[in-house]
N, C-alpha and C. Protein backbone atom coordinates (compact mmCIF):
# COMPACT_ATOMS: atom_id res chain seq x y z
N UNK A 1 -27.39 -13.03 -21.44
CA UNK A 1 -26.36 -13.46 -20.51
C UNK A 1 -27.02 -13.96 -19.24
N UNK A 2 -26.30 -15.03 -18.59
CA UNK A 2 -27.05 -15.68 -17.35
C UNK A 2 -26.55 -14.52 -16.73
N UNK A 3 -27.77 -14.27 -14.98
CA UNK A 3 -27.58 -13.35 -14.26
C UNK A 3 -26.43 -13.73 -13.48
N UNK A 4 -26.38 -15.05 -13.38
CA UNK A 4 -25.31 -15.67 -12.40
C UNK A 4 -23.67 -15.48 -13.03
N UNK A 5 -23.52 -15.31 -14.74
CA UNK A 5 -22.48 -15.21 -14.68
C UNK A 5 -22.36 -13.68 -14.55
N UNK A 6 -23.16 -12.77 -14.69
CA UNK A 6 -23.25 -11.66 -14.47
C UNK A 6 -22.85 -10.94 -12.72
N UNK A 7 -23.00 -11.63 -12.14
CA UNK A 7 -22.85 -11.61 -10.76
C UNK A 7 -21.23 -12.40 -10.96
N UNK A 8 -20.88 -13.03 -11.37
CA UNK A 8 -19.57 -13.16 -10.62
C UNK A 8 -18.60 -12.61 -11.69
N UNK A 9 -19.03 -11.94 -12.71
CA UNK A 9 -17.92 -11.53 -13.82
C UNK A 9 -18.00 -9.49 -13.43
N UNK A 10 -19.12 -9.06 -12.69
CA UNK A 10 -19.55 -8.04 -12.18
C UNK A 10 -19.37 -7.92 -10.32
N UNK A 11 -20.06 -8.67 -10.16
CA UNK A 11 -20.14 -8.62 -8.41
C UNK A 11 -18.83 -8.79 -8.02
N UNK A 12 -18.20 -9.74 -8.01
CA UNK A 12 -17.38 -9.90 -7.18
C UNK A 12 -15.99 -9.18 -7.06
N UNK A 13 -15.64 -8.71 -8.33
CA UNK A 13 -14.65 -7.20 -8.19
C UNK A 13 -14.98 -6.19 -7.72
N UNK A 14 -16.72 -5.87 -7.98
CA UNK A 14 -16.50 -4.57 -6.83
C UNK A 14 -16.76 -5.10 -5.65
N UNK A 15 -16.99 -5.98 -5.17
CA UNK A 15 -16.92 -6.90 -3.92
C UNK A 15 -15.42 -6.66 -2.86
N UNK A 16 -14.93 -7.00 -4.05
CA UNK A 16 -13.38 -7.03 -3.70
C UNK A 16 -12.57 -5.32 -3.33
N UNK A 17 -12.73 -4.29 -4.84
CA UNK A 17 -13.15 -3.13 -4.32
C UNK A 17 -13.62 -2.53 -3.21
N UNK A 18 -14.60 -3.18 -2.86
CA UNK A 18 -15.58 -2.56 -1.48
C UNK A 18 -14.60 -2.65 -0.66
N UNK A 19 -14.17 -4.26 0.08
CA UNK A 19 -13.30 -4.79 1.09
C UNK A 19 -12.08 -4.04 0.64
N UNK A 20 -11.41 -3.52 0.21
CA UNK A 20 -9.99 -3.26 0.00
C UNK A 20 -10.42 -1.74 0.00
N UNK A 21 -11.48 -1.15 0.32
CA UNK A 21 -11.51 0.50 0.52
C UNK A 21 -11.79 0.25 1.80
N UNK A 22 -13.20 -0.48 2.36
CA UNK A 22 -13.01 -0.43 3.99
C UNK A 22 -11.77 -0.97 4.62
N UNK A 23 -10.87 -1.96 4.14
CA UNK A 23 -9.97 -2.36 5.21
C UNK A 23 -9.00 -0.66 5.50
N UNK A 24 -9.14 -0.16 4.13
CA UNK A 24 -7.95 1.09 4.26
C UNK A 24 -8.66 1.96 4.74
N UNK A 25 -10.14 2.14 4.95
CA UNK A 25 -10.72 3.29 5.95
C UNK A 25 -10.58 2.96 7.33
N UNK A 26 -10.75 1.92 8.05
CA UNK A 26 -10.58 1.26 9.05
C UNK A 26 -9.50 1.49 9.70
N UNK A 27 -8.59 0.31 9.02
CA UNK A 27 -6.73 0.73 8.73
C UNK A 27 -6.08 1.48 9.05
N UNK A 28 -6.79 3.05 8.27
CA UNK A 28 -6.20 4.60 8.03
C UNK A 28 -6.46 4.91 9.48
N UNK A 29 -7.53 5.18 10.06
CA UNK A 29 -7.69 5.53 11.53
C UNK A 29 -7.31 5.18 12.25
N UNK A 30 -6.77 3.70 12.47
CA UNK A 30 -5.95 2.93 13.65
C UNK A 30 -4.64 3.69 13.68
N UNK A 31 -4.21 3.94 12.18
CA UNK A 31 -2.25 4.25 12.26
C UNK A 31 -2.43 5.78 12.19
N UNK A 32 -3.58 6.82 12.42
CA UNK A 32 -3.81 8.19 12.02
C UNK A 32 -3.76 8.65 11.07
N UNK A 33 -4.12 8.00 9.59
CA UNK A 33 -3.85 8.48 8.50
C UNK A 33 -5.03 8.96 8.40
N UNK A 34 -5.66 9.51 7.23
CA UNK A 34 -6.88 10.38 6.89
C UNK A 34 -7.96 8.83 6.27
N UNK A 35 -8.65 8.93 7.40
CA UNK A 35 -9.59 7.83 6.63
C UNK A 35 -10.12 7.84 5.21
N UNK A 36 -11.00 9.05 5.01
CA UNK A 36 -11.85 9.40 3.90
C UNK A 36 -11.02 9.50 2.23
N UNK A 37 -9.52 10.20 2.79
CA UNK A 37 -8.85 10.05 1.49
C UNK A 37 -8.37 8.20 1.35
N UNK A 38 -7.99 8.09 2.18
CA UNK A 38 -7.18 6.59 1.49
C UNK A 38 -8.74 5.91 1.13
N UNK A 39 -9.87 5.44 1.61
CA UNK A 39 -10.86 4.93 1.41
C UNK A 39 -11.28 4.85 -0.04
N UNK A 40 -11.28 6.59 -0.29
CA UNK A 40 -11.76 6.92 -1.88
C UNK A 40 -10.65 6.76 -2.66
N UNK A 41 -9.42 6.73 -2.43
CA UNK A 41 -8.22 6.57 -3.32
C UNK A 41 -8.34 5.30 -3.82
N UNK A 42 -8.70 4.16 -2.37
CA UNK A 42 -8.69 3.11 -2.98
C UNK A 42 -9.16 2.41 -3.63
N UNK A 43 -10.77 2.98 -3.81
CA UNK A 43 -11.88 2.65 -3.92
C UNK A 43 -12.21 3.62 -5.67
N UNK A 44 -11.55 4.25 -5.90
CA UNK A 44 -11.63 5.02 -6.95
C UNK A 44 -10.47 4.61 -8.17
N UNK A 45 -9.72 4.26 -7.30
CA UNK A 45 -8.10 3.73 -8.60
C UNK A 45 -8.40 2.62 -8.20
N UNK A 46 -8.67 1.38 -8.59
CA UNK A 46 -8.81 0.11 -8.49
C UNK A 46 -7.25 -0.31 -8.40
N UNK A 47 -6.54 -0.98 -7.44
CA UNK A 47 -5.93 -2.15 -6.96
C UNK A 47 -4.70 -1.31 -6.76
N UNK A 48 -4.34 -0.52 -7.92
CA UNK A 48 -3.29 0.26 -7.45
C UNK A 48 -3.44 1.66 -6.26
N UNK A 49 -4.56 1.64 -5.91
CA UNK A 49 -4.99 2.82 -4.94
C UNK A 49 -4.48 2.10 -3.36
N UNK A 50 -5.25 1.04 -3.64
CA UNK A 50 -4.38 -0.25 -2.46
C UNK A 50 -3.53 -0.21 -2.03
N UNK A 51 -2.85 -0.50 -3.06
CA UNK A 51 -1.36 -0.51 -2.91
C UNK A 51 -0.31 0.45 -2.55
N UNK A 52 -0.62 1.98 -2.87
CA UNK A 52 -0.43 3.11 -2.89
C UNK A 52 -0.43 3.15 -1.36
N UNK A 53 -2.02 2.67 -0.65
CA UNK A 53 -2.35 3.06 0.59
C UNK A 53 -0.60 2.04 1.62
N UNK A 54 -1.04 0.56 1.26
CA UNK A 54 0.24 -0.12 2.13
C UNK A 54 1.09 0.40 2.09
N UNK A 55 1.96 1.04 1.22
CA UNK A 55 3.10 1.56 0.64
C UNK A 55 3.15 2.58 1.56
N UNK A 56 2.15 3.54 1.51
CA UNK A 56 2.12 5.12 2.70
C UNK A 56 2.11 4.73 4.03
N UNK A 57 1.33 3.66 4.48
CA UNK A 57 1.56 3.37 5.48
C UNK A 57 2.29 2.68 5.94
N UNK A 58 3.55 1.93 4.95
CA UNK A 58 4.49 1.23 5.80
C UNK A 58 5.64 1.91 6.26
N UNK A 59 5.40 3.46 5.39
CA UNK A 59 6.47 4.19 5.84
C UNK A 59 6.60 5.15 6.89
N UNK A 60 5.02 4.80 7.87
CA UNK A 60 4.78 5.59 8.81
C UNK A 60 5.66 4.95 9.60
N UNK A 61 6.47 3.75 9.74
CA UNK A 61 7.38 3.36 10.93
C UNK A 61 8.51 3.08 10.20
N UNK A 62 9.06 4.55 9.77
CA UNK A 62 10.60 4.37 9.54
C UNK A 62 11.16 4.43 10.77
N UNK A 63 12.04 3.76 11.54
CA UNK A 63 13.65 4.47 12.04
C UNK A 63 14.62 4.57 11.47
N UNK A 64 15.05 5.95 11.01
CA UNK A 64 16.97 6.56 10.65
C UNK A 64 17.54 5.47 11.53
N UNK A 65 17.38 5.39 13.19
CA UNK A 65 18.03 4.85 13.65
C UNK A 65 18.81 3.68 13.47
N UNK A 66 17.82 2.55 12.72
CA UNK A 66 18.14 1.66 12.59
C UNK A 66 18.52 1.01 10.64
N UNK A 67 18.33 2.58 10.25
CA UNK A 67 19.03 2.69 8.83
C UNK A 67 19.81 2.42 8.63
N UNK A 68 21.29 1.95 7.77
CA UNK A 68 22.43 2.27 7.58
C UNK A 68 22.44 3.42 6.79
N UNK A 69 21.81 3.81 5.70
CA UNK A 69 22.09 4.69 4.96
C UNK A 69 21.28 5.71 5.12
N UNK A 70 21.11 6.05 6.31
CA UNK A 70 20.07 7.17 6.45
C UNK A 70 20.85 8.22 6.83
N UNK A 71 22.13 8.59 6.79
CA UNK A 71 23.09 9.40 7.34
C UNK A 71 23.52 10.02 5.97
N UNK A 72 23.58 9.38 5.16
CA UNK A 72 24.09 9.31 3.43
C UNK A 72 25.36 8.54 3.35
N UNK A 73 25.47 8.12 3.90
CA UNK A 73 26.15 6.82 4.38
C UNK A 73 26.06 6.04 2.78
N UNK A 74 27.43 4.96 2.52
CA UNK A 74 27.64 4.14 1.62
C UNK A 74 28.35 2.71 2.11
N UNK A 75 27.36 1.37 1.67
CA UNK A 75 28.13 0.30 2.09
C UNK A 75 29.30 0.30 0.63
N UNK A 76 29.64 0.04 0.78
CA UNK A 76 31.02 0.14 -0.52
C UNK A 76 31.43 -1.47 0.19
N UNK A 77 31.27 -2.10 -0.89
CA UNK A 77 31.87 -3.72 -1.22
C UNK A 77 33.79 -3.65 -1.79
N UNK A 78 34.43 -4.17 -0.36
CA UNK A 78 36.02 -3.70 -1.11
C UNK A 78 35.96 -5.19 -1.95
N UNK A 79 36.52 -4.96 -3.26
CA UNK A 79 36.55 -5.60 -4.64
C UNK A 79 38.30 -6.61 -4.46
N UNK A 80 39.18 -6.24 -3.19
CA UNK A 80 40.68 -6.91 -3.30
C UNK A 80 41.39 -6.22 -3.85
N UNK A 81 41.13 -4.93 -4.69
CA UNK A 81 42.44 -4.52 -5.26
C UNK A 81 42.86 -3.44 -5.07
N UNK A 82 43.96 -3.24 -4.62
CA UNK A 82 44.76 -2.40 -3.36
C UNK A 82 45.58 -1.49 -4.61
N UNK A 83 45.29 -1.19 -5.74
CA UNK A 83 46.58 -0.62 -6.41
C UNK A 83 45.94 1.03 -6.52
């Protein structure tokens, strides 16, 4: 096998790997999450560890406040029929 296709059928996913565990070690410390776990999560479960990480951290800025259904609240769609 050429080394070169070896390098980009090899290198460049854990390339990609690498960058997608440091952005979430980096990342993790700016918003106070635990650097070392999201890093290795991400870096250990390939692509879905990633994803896992955005997901945890987008829910560090919930507001109820600005929920509707955070009360247990129901939008109920009236359908017209009154009988």
């Amino acid at each position: 096998m050429d080394p070169w296709l070896l390098v980009v059928i090899v290198g460049i996913p854990i390339l990609w790997l690498v960058g997608m565990a440091t952005f979430a070690y980096y990342d993790a410390g700016r918003v106070g999450m635990n650097q070392r776990k999201w890093a290795a999560i991400s870096l250990l479960v390939p692509i879905f560890g990633f994803f896992a990480y955005l997901f945890e951290r987008s829910e560090l800025s919930y507001e109820p406040e600005t929920d509707p259904y955070a009360g247990g609240g129901y939008n109920l769609q009236d359908d017209g029929d009154e009988s």
